[in-house]
PDB file of N, CA and C in Angstrom:
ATOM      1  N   UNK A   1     101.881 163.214-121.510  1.00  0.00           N
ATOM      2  CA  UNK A   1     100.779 162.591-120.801  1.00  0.00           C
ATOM      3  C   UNK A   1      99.744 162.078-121.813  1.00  0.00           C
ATOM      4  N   UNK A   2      99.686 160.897-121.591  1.00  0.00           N
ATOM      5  CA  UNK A   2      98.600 160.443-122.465  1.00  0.00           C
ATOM      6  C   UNK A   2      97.080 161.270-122.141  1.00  0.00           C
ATOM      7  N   UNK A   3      95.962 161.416-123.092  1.00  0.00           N
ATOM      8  CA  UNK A   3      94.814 161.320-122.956  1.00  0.00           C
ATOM      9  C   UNK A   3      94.075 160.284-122.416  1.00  0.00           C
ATOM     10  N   UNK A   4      92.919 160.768-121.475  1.00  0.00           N
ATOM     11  CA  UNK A   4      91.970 159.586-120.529  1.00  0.00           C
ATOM     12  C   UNK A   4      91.353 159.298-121.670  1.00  0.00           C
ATOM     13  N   UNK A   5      90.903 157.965-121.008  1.00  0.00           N
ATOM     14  CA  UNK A   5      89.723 157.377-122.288  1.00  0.00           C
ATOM     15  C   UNK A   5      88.370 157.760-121.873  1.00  0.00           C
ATOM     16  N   UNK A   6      87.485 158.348-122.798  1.00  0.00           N
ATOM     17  CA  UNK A   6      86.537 158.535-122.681  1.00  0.00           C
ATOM     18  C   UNK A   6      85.503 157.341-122.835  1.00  0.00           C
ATOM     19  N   UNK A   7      84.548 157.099-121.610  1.00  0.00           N
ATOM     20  CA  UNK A   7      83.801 156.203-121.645  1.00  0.00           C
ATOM     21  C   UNK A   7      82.436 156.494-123.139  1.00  0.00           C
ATOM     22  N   UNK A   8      81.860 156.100-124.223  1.00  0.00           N
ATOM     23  CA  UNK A   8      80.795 156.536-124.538  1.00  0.00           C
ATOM     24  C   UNK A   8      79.637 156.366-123.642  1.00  0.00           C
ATOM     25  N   UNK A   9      78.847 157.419-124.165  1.00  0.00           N
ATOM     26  CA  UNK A   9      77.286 157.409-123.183  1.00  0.00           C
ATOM     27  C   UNK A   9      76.789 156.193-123.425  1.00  0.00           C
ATOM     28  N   UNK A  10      76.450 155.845-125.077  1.00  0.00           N
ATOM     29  CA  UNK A  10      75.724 154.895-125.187  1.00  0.00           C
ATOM     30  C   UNK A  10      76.516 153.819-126.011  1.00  0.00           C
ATOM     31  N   UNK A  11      76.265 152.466-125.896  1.00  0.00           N
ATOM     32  CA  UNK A  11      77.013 151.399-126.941  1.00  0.00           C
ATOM     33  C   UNK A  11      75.702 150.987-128.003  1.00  0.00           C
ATOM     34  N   UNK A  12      76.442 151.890-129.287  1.00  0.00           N
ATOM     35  CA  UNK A  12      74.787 151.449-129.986  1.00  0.00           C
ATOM     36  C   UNK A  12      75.109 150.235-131.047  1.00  0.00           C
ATOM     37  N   UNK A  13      76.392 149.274-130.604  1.00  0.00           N
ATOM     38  CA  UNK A  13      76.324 147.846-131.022  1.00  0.00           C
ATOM     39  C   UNK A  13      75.362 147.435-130.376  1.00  0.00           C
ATOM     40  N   UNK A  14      74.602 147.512-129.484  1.00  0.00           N
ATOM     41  CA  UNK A  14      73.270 146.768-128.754  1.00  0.00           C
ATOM     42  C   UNK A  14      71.930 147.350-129.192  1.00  0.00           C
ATOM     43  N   UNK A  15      72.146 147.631-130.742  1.00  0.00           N
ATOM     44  CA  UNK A  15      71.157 147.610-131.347  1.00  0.00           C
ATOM     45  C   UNK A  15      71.154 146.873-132.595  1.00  0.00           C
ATOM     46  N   UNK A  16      70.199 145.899-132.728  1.00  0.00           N
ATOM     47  CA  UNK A  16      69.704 144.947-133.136  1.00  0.00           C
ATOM     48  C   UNK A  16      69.915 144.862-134.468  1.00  0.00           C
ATOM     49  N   UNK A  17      70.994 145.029-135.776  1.00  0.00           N
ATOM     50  CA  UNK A  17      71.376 145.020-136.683  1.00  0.00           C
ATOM     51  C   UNK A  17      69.988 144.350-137.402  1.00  0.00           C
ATOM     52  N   UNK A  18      69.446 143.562-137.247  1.00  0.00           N
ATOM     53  CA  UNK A  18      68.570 143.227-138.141  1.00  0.00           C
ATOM     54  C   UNK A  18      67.518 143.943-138.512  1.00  0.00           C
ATOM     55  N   UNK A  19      66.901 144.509-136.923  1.00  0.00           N
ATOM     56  CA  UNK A  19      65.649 144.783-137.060  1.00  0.00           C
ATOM     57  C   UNK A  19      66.264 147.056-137.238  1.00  0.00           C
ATOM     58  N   UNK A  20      67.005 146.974-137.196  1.00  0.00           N
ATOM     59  CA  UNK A  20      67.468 148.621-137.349  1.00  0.00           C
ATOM     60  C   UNK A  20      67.453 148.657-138.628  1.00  0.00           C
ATOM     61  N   UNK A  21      67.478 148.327-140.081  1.00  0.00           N
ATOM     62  CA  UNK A  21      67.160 148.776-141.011  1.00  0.00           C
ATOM     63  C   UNK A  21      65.333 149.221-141.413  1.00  0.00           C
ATOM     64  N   UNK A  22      65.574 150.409-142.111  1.00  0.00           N
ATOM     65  CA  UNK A  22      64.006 151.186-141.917  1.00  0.00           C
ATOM     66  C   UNK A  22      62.900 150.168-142.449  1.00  0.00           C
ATOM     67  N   UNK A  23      63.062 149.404-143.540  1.00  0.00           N
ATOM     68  CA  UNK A  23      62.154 148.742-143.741  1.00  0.00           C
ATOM     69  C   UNK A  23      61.849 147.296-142.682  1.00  0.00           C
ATOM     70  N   UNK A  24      62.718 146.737-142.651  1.00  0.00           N
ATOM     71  CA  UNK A  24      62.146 145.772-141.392  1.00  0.00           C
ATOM     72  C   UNK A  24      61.690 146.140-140.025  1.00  0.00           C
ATOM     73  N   UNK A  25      62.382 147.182-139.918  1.00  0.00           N
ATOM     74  CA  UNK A  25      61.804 148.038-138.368  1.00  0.00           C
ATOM     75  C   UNK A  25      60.306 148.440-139.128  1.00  0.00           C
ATOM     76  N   UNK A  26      60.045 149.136-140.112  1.00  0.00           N
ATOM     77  CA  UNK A  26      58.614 149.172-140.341  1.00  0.00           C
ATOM     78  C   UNK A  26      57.723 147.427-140.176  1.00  0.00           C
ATOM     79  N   UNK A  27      58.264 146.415-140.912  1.00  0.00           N
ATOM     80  CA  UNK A  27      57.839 145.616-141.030  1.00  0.00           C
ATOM     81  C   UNK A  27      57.683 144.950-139.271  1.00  0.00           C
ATOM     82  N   UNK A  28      58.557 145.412-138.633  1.00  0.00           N
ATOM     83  CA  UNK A  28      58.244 144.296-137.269  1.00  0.00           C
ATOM     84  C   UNK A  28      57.904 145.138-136.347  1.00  0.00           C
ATOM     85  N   UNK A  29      57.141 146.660-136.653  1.00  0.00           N
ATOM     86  CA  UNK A  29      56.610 147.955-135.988  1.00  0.00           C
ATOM     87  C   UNK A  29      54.882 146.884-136.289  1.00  0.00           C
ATOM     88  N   UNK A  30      54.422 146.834-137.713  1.00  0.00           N
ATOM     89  CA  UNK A  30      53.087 146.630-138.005  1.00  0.00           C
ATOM     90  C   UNK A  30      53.514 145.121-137.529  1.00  0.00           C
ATOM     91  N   UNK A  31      53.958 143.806-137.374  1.00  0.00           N
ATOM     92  CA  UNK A  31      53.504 142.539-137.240  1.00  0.00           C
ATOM     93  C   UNK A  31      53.316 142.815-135.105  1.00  0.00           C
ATOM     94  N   UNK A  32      53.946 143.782-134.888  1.00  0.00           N
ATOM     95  CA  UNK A  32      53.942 143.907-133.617  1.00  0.00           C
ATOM     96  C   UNK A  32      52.761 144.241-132.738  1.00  0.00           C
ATOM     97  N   UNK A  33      51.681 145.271-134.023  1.00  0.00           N
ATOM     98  CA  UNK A  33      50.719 146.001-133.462  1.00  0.00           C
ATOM     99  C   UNK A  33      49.300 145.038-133.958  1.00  0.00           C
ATOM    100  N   UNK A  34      49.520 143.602-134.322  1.00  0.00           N
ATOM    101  CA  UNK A  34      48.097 143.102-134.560  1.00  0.00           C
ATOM    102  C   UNK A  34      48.626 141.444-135.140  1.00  0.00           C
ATOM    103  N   UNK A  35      48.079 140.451-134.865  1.00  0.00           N
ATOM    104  CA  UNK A  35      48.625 138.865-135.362  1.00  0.00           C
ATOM    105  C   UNK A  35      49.007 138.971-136.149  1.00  0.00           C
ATOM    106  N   UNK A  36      48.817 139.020-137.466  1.00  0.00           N
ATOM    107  CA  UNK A  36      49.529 138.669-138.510  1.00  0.00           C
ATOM    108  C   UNK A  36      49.080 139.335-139.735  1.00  0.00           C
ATOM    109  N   UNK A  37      49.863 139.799-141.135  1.00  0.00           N
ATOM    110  CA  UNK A  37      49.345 140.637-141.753  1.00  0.00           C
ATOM    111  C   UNK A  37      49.752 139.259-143.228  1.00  0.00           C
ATOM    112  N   UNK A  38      48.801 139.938-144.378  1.00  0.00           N
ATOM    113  CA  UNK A  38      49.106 139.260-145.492  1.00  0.00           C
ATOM    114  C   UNK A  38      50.422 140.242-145.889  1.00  0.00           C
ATOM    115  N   UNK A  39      51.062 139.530-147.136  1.00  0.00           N
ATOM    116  CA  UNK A  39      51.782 139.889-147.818  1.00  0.00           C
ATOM    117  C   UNK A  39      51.319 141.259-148.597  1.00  0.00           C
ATOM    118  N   UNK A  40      50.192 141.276-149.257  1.00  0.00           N
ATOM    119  CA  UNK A  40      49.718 142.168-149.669  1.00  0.00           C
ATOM    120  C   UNK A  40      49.382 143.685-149.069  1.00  0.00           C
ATOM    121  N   UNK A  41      49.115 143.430-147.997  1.00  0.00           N
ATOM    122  CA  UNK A  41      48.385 143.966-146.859  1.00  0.00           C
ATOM    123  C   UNK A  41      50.309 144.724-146.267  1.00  0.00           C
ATOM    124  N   UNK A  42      51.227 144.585-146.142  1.00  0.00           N
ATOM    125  CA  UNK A  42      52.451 144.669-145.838  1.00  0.00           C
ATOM    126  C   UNK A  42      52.827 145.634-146.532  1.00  0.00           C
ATOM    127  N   UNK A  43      52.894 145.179-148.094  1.00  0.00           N
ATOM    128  CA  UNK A  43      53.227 145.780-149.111  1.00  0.00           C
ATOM    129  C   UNK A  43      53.027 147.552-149.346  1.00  0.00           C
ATOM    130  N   UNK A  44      50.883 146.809-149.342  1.00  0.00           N
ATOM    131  CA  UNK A  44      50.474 148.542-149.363  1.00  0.00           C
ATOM    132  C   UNK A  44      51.114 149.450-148.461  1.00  0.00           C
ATOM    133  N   UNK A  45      51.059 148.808-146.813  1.00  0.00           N
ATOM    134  CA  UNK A  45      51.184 150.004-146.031  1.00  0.00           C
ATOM    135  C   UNK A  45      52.708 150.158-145.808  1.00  0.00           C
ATOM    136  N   UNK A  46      53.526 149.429-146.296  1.00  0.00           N
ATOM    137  CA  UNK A  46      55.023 150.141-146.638  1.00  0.00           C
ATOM    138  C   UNK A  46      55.757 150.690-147.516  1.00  0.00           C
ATOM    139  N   UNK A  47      54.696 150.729-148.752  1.00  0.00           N
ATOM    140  CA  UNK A  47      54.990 151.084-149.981  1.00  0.00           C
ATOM    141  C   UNK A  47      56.053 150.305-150.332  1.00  0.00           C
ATOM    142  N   UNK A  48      55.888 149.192-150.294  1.00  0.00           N
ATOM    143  CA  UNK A  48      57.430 148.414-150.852  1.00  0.00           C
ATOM    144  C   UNK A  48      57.291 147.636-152.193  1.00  0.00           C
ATOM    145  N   UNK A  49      58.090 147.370-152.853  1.00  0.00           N
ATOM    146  CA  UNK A  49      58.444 146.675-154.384  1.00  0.00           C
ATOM    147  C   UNK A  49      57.897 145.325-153.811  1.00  0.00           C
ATOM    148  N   UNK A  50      57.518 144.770-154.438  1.00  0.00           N
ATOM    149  CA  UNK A  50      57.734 142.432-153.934  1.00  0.00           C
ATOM    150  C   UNK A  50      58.888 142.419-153.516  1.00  0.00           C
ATOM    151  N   UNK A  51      60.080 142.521-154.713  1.00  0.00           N
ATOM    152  CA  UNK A  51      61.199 142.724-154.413  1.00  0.00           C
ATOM    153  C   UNK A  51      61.779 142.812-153.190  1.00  0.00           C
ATOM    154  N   UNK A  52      61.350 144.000-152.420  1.00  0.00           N
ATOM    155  CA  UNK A  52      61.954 144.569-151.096  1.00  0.00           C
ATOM    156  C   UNK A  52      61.444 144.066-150.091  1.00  0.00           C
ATOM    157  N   UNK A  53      59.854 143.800-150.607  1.00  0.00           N
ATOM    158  CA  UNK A  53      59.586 142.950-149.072  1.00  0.00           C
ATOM    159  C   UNK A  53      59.434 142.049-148.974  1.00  0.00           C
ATOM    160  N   UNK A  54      59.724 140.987-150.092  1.00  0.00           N
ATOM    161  CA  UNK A  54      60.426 139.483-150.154  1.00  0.00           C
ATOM    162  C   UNK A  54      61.837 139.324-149.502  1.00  0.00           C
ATOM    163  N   UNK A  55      62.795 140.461-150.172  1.00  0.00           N
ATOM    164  CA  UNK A  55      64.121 140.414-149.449  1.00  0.00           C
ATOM    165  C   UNK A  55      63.860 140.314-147.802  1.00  0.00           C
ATOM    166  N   UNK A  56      63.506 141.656-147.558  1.00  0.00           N
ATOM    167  CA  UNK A  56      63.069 141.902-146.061  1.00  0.00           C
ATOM    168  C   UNK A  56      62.780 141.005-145.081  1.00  0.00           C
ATOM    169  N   UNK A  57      61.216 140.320-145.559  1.00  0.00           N
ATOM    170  CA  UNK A  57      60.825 138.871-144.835  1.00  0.00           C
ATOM    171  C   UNK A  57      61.481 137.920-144.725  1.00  0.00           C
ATOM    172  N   UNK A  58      62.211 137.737-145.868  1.00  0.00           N
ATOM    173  CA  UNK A  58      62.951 136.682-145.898  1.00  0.00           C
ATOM    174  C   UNK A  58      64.258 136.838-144.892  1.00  0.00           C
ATOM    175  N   UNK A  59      64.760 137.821-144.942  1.00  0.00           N
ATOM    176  CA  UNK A  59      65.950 137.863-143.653  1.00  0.00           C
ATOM    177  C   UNK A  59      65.349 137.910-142.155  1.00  0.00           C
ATOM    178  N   UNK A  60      64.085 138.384-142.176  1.00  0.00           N
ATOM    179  CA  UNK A  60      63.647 137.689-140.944  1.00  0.00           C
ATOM    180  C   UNK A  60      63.077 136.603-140.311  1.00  0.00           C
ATOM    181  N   UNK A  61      62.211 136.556-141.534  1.00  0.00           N
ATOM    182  CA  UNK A  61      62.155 134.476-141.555  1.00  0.00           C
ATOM    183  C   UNK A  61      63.575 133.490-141.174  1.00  0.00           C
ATOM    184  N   UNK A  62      64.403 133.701-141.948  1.00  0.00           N
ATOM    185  CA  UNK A  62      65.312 132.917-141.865  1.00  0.00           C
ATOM    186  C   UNK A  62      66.299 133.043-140.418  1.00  0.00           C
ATOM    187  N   UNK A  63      66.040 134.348-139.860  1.00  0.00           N
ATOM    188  CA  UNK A  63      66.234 134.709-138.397  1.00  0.00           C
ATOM    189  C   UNK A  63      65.789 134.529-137.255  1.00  0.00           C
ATOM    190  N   UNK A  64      64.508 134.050-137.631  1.00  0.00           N
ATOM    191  CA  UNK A  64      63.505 133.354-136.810  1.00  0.00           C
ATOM    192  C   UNK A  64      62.791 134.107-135.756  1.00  0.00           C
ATOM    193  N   UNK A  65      62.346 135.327-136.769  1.00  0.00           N
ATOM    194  CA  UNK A  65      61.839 136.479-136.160  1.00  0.00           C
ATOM    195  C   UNK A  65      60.496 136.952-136.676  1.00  0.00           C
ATOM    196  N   UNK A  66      60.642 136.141-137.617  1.00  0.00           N
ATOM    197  CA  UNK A  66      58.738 136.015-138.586  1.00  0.00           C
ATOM    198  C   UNK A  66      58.423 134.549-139.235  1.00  0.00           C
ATOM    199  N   UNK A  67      57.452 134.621-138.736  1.00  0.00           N
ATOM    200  CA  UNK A  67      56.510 133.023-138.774  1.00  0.00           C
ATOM    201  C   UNK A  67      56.136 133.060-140.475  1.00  0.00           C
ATOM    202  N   UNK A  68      55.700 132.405-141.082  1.00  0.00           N
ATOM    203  CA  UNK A  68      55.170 132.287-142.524  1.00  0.00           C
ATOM    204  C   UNK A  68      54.459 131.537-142.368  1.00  0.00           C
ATOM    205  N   UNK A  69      53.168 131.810-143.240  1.00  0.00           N
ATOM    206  CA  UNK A  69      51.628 130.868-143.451  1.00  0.00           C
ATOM    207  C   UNK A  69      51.403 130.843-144.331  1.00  0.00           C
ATOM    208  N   UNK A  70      51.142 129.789-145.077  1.00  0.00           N
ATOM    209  CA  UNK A  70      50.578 129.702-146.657  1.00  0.00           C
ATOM    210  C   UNK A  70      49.896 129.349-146.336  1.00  0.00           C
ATOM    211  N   UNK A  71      47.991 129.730-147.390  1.00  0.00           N
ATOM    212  CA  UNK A  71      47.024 129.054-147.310  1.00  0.00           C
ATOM    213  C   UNK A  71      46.559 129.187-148.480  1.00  0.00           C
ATOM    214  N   UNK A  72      45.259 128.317-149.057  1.00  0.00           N
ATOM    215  CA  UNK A  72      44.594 129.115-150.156  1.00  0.00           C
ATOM    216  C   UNK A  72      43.144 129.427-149.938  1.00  0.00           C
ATOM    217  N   UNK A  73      42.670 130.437-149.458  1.00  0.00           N
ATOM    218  CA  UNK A  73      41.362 131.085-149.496  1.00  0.00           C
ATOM    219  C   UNK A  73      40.789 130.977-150.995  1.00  0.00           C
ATOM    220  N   UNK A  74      40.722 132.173-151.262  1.00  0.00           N
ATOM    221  CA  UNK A  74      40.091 132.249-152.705  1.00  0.00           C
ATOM    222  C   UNK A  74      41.253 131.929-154.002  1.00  0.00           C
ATOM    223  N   UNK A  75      42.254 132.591-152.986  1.00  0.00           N
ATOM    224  CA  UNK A  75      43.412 132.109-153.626  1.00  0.00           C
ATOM    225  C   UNK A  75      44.401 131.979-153.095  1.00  0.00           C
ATOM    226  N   UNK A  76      45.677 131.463-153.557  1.00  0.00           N
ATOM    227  CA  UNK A  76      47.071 131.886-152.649  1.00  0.00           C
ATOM    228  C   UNK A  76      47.345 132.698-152.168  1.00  0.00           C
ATOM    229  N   UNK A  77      47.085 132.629-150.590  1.00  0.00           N
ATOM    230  CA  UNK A  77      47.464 133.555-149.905  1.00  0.00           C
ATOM    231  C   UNK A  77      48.770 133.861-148.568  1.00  0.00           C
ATOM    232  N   UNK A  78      49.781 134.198-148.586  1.00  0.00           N
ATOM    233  CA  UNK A  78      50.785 133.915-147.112  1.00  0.00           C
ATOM    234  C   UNK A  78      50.353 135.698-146.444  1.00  0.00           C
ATOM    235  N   UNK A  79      50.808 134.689-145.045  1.00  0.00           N
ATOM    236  CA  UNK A  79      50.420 135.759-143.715  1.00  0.00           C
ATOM    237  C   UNK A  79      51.890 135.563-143.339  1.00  0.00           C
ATOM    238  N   UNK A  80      52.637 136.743-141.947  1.00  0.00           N
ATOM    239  CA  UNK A  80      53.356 137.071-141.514  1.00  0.00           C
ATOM    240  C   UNK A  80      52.808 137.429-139.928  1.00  0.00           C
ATOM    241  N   UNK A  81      53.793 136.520-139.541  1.00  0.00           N
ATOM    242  CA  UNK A  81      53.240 136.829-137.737  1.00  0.00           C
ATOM    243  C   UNK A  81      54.666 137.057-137.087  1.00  0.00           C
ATOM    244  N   UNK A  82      54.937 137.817-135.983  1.00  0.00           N
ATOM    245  CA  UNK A  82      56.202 137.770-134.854  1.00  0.00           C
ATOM    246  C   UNK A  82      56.388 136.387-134.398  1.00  0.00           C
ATOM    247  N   UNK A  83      57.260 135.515-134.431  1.00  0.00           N
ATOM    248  CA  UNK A  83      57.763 134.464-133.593  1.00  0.00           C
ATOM    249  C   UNK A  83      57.879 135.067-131.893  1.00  0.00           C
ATOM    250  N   UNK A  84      57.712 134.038-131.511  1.00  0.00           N
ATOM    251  CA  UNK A  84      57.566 134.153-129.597  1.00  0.00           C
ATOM    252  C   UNK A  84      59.512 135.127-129.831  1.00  0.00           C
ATOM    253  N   UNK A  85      59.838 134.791-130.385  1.00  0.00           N
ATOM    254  CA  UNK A  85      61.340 135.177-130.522  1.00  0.00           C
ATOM    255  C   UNK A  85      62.026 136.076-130.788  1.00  0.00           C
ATOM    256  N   UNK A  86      61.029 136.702-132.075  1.00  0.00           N
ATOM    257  CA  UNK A  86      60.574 138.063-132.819  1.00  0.00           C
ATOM    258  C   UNK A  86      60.153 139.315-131.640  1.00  0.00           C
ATOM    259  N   UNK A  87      59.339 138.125-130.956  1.00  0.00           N
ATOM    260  CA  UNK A  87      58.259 139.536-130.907  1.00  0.00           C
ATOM    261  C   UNK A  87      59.406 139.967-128.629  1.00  0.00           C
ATOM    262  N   UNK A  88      59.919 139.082-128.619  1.00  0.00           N
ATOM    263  CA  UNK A  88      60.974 138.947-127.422  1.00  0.00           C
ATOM    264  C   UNK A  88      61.983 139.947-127.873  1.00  0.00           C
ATOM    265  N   UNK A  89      62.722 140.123-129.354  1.00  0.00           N
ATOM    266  CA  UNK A  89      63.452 141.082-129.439  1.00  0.00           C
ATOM    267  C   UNK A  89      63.285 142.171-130.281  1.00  0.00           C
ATOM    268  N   UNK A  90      61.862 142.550-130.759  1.00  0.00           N
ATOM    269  CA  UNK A  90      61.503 143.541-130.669  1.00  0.00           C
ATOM    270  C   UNK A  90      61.148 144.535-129.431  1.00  0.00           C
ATOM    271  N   UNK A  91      60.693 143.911-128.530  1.00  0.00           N
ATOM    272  CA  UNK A  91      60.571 144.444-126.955  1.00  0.00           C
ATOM    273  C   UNK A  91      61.972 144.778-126.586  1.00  0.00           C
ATOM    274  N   UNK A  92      62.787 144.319-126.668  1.00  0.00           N
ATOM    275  CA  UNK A  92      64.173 144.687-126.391  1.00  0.00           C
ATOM    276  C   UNK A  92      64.908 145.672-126.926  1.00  0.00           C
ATOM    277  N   UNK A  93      64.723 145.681-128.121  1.00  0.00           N
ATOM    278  CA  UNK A  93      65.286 146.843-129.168  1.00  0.00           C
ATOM    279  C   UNK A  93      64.503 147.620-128.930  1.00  0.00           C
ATOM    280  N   UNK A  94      63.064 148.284-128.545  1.00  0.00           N
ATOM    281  CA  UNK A  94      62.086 149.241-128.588  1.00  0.00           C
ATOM    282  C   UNK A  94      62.715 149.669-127.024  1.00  0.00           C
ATOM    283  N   UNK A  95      63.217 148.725-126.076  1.00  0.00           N
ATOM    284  CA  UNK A  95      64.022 149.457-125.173  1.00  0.00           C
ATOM    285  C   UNK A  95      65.273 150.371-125.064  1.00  0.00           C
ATOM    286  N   UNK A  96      66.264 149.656-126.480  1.00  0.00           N
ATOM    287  CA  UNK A  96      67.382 150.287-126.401  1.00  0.00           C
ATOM    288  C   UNK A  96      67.412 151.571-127.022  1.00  0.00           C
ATOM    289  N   UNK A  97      66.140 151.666-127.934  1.00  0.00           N
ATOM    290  CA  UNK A  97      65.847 152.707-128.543  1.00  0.00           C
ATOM    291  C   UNK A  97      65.123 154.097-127.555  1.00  0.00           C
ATOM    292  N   UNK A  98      64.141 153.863-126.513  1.00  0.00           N
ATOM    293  CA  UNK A  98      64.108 154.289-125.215  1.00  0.00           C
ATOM    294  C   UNK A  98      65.209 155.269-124.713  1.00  0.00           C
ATOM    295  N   UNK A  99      66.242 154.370-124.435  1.00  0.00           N
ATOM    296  CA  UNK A  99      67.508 154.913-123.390  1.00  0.00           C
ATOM    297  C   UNK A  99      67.853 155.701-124.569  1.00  0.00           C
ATOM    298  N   UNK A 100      68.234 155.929-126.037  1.00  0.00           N
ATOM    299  CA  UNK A 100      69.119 156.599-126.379  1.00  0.00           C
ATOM    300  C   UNK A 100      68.041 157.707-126.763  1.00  0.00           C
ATOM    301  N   UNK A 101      66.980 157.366-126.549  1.00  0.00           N
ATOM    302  CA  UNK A 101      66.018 159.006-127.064  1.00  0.00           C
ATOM    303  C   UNK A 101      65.894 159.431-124.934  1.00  0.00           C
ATOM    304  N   UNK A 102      66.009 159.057-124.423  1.00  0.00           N
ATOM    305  CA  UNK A 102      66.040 159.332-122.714  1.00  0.00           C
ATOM    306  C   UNK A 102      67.675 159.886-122.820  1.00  0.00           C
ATOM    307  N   UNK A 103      68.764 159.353-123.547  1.00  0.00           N
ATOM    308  CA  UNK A 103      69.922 160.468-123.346  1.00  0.00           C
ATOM    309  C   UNK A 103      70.026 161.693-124.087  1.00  0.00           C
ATOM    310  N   UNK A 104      69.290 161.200-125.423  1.00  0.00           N
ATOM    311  CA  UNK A 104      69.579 162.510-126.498  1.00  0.00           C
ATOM    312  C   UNK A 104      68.732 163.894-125.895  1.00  0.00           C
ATOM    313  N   UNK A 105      67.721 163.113-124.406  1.00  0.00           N
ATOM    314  CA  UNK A 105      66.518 164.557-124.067  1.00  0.00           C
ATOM    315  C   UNK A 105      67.860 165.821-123.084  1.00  0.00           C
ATOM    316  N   UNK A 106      67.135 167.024-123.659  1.00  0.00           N
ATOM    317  CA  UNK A 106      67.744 167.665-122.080  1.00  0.00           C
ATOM    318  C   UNK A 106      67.971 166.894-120.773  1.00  0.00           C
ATOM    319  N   UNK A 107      68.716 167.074-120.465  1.00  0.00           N
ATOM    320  CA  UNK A 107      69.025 166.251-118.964  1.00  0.00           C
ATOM    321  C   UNK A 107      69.399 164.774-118.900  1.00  0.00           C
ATOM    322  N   UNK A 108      68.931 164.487-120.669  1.00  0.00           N
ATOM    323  CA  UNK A 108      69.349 163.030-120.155  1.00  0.00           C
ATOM    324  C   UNK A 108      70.350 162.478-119.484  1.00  0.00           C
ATOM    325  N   UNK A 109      70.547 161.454-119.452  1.00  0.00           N
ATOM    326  CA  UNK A 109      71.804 160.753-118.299  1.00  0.00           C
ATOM    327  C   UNK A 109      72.117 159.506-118.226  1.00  0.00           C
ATOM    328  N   UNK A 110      73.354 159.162-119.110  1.00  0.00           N
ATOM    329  CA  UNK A 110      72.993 157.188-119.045  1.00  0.00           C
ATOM    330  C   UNK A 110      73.681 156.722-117.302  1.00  0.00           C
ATOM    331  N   UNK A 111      73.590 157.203-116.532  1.00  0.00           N
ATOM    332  CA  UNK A 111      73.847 157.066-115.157  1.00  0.00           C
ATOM    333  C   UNK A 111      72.540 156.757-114.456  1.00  0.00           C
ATOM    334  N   UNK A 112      71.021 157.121-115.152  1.00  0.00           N
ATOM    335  CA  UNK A 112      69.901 157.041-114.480  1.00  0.00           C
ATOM    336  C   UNK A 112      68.968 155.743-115.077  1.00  0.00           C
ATOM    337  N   UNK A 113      69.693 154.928-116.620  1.00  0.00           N
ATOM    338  CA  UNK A 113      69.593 153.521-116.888  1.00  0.00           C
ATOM    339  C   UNK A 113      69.493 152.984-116.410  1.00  0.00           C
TER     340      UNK A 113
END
């Protein structure tokens, strides 16, 4: 007799490969909670290299999930904002993340999704 197939509780391919690595999930946690942050301003509060949060932005820029602003104030300065697009599937992923901390609780239940 064969074995039944077990359905999984949760399908966690419907989480958002881009924004699930820790540093861009930090990065699109803070563009989420206020318009737009400088580069600098990013940096400090993620403790990140240029390096890392050039890489970072840049895969979401090019995803079309962060806006870019160059200006020059006193000096060269770029800002980082959520795209209408960004900030659409961050709301989505902050849901799927929801259901799987609502199954991992006592009692949870992906039947009550």
């Amino acid at each position: 007799m064969l074995p039944t197939r077990h359905e999984p509780m949760f399908d966690f391919d419907k989480l958002d490969k881009i924004i699930h690595e820790k540093s861009r999930l930090g990065i699109m946690t803070l563009l989420a909670a206020r318009p737009s942050w400088t580069f600098q301003d990013l940096k400090a509060e993620l403790e990140l290299s240029d390096g890392n949060l050039v890489t970072h932005l840049r895969m979401l820029h090019e995803n079309g999930y962060v806006a870019v602003t160059k200006e020059v104030l006193d000096r060269p300065q770029t800002s980082y904002a959520l795209t209408s697009k960004g900030r659409k599937l961050f709301q989505e992923y902050l849901g799927i993340l929801e259901q799987i901390v609502k199954l991992g609780r006592p009692g949870g239940d992906s039947q009550d999704s």
